[in-house]
C-alpha atoms as a PDB file:
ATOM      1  CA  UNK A   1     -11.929 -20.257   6.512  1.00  0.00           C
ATOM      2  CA  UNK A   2      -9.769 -21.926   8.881  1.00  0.00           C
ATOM      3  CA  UNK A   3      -7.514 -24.614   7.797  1.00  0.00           C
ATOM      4  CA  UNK A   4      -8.045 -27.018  10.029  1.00  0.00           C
ATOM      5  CA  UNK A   5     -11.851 -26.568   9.870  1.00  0.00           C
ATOM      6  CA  UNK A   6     -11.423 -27.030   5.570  1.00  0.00           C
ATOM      7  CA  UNK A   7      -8.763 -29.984   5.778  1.00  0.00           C
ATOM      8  CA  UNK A   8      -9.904 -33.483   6.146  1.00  0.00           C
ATOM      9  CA  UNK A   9      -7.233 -34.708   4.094  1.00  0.00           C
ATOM     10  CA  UNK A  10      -3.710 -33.439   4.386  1.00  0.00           C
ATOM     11  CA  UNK A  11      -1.157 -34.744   1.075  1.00  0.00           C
ATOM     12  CA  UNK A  12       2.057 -34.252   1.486  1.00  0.00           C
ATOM     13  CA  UNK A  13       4.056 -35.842  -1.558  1.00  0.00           C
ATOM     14  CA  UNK A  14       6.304 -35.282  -4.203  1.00  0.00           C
ATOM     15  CA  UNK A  15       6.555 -38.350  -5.730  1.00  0.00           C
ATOM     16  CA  UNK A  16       9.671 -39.746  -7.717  1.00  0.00           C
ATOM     17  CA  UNK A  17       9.200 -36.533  -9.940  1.00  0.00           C
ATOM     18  CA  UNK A  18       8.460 -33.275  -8.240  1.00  0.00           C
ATOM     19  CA  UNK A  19       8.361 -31.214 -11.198  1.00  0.00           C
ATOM     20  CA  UNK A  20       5.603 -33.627 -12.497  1.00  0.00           C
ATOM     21  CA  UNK A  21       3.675 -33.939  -8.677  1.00  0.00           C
ATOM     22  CA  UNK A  22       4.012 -29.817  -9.215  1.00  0.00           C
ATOM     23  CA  UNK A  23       1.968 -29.504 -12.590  1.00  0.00           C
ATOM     24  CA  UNK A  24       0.023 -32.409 -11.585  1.00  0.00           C
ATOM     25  CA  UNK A  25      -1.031 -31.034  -8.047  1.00  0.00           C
ATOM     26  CA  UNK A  26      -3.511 -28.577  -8.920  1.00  0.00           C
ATOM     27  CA  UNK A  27      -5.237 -31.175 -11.169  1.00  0.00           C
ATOM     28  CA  UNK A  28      -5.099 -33.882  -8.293  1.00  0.00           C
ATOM     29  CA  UNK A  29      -6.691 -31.508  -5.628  1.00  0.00           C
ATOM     30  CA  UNK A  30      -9.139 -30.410  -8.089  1.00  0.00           C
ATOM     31  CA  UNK A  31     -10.004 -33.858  -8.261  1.00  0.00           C
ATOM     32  CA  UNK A  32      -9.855 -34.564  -4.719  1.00  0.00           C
ATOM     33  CA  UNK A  33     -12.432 -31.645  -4.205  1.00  0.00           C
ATOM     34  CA  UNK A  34     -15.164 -33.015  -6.959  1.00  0.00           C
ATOM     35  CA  UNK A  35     -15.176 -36.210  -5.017  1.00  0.00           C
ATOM     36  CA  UNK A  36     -15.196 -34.296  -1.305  1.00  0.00           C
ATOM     37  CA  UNK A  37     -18.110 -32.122  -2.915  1.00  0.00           C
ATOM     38  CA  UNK A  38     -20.183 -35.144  -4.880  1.00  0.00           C
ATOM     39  CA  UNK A  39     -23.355 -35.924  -3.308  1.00  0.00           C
ATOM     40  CA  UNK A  40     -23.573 -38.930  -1.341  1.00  0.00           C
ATOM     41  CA  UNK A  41     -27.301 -38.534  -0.057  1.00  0.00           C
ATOM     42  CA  UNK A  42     -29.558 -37.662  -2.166  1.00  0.00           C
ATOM     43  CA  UNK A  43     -32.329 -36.597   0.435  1.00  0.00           C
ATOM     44  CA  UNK A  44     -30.892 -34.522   2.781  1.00  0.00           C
ATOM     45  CA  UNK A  45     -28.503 -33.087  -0.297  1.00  0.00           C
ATOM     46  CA  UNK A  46     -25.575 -33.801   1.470  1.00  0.00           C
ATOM     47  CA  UNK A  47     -21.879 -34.710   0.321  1.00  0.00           C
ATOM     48  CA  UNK A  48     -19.006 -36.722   1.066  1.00  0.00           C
ATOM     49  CA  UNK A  49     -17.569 -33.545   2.914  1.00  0.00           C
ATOM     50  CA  UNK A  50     -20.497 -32.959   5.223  1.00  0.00           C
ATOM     51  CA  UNK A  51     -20.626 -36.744   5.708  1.00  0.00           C
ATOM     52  CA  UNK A  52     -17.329 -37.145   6.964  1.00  0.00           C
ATOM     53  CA  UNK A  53     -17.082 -35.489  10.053  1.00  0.00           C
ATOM     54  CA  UNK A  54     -20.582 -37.309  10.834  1.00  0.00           C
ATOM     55  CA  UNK A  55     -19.104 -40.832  10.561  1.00  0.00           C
ATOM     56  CA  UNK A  56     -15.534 -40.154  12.141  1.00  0.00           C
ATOM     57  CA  UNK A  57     -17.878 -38.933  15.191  1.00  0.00           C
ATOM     58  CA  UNK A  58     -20.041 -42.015  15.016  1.00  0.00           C
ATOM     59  CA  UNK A  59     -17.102 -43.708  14.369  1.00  0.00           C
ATOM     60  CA  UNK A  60     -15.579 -42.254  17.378  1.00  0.00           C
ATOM     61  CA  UNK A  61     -18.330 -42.626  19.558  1.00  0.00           C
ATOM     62  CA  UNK A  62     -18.529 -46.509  18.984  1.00  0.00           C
ATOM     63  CA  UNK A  63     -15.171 -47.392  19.456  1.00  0.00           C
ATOM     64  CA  UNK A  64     -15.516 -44.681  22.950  1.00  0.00           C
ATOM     65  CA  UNK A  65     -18.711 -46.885  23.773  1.00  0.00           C
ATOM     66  CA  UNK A  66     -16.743 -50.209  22.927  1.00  0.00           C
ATOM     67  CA  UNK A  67     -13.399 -49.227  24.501  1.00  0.00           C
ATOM     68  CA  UNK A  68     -16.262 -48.785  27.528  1.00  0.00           C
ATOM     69  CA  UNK A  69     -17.743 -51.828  27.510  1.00  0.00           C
ATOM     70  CA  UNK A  70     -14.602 -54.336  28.246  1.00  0.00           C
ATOM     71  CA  UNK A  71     -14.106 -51.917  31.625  1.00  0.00           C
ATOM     72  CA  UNK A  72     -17.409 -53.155  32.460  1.00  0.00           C
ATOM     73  CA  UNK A  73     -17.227 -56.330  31.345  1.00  0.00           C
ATOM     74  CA  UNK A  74     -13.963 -56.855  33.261  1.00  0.00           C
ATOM     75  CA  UNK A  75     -15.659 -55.562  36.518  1.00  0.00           C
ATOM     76  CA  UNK A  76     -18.627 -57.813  36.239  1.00  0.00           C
ATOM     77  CA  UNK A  77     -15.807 -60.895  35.669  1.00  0.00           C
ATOM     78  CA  UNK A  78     -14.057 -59.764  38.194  1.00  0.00           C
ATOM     79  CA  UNK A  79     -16.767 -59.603  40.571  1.00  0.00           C
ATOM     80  CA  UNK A  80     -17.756 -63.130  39.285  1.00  0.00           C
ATOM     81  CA  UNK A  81     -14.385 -64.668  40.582  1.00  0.00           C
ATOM     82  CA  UNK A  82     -14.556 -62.530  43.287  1.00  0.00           C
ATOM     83  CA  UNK A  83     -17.880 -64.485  44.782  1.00  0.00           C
ATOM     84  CA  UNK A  84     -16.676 -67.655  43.697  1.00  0.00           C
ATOM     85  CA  UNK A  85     -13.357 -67.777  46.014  1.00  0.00           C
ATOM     86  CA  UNK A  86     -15.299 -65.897  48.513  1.00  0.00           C
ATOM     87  CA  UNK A  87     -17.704 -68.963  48.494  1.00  0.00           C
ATOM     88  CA  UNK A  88     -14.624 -71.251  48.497  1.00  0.00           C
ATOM     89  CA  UNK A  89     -13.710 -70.035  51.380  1.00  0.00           C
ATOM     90  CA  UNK A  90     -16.819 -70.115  52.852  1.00  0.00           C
ATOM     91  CA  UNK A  91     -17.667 -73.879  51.634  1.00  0.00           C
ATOM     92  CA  UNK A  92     -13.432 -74.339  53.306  1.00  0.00           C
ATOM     93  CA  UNK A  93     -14.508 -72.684  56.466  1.00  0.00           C
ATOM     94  CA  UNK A  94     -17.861 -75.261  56.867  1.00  0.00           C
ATOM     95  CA  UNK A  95     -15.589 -77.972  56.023  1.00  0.00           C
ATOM     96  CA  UNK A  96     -13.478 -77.174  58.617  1.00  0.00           C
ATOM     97  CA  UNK A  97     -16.493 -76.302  61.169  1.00  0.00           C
ATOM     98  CA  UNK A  98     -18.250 -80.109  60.076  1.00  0.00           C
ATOM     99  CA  UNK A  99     -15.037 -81.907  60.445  1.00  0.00           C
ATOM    100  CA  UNK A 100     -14.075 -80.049  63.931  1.00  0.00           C
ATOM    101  CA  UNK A 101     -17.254 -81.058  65.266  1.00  0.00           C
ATOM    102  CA  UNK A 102     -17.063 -84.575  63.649  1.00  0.00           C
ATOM    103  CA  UNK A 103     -13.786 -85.199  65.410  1.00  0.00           C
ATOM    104  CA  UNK A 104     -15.041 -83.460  68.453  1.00  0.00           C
ATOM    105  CA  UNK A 105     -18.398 -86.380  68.092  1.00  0.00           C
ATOM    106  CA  UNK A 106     -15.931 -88.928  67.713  1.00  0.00           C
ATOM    107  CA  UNK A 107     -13.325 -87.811  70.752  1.00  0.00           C
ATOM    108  CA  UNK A 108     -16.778 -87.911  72.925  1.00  0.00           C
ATOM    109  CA  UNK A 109     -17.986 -91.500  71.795  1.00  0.00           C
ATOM    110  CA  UNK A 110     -14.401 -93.107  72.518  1.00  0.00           C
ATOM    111  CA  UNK A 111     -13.692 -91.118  75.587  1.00  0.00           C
ATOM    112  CA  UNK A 112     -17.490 -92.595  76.836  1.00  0.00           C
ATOM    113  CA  UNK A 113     -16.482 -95.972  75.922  1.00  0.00           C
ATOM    114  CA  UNK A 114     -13.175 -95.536  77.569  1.00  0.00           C
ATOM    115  CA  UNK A 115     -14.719 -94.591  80.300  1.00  0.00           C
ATOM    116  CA  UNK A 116     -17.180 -97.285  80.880  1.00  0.00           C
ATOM    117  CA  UNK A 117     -14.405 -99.650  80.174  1.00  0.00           C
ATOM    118  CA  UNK A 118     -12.913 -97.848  83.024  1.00  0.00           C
ATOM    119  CA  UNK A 119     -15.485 -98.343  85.059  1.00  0.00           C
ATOM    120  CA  UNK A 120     -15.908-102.004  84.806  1.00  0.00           C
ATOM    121  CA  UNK A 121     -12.005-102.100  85.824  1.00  0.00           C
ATOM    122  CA  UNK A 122     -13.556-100.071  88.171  1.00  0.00           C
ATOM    123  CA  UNK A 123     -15.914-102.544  89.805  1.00  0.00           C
ATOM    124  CA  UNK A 124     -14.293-105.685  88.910  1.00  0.00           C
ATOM    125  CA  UNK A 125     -11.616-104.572  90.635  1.00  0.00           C
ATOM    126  CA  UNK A 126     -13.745-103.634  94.294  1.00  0.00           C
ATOM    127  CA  UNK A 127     -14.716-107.507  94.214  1.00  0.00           C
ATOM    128  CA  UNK A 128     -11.469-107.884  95.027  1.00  0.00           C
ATOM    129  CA  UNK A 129      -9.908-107.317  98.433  1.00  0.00           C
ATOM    130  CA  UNK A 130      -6.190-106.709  98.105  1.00  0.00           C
ATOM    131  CA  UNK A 131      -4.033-103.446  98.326  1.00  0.00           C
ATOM    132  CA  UNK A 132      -3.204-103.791  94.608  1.00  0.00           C
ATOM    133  CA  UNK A 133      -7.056-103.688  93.573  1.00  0.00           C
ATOM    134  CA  UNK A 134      -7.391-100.699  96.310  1.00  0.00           C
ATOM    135  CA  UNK A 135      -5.231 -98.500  94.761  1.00  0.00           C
ATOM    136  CA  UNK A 136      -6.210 -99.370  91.406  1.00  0.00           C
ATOM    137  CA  UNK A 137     -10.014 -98.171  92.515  1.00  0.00           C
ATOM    138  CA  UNK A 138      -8.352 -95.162  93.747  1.00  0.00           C
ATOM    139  CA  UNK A 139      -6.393 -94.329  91.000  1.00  0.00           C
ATOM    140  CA  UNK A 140      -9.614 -95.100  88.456  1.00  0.00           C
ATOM    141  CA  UNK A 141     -11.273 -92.695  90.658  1.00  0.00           C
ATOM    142  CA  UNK A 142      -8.762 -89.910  90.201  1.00  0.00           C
ATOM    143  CA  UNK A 143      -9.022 -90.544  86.455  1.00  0.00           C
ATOM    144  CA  UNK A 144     -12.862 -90.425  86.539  1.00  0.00           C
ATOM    145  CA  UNK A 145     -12.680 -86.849  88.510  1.00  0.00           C
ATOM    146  CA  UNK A 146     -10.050 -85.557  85.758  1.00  0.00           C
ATOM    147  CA  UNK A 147     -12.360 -86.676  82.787  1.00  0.00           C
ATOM    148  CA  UNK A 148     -15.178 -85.210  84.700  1.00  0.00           C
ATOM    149  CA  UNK A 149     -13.987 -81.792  84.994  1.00  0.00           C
ATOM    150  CA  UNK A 150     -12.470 -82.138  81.181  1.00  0.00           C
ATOM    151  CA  UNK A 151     -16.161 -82.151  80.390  1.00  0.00           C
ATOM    152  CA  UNK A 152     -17.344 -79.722  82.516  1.00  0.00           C
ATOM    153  CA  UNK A 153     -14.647 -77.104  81.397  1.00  0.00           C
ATOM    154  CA  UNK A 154     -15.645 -78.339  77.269  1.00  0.00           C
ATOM    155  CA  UNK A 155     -19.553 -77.834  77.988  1.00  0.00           C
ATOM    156  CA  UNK A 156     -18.208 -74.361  79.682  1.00  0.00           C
ATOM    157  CA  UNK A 157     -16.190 -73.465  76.341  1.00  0.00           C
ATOM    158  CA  UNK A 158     -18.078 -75.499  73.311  1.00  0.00           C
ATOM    159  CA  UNK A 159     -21.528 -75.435  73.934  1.00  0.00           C
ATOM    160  CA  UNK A 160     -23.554 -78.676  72.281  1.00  0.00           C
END
């Protein structure tokens, strides 16, 4: 037979005494042998030595199956995070949207009440009949035409 087909176990030792571990070796791997060749199941009639290379591969194939298993574990945590700071930066880019068109909701309210107050300057003003008040009302006017087309050009870009 082949060697590495018979040898499970492979001794190499001399011991303190090597002319004792050289008497005594033939003993010891006659030992070794009755225990490789006592039978460990009684129903199939099988022995240590045919058992062995059955649990090293079981053996073998768990740890394969268990080295396995933290790969895909790994992936599936991975992918976990993954989602969760892709839905922080979803739940950042909302925030962003809300508060752009909260400040965008608030910019419109004061520039509306700006511009009424604007326009009462406006008309308070044409009760009066002085150059001062004139070009005041002019000048009001102006401002009203610049807001205007502010508004047109924001309804143009940032539909409502």
């Amino acid at each position: 037979m082949d060697d590495s087909v018979d040898r499970v176990i492979q001794v190499k030792n001399t011991g303190k005494d090597t002319a004792l571990f050289k008497r005594m070796r033939k003993k010891l791997f006659i030992a070794f042998n009755k225990i490789m060749d006592a039978t460990i199941d009684l129903d199939n009639n099988s022995t240590i030595r045919d058992e062995i290379p059955k649990i090293t591969t079981l053996g073998l194939n768990y740890i394969k199956e268990k080295l396995k298993r933290p790969g895909i574990e790994n992936e599936k945590y991975l992918a976990e995070i993954e989602e969760i700071y892709s839905n922080i930066d979803k739940n950042k880019a909302d925030a962003r949207k809300t508060n752009a068109e909260s400040r965008q909701l608030e910019f419109d309210q004061r520039l509306k009440e700006f511009i009424t107050i604007i326009k009462f300057s406006k008309a308070f003003c044409l009760g009066q009949e002085n150059k001062e008040s004139w070009i005041f009302t002019k000048e009001i006017e102006a401002f009203l035409e610049v807001v205007n087309e502010i508004e047109i050009q924001n309804k143009l870009i940032v539909p409502k």
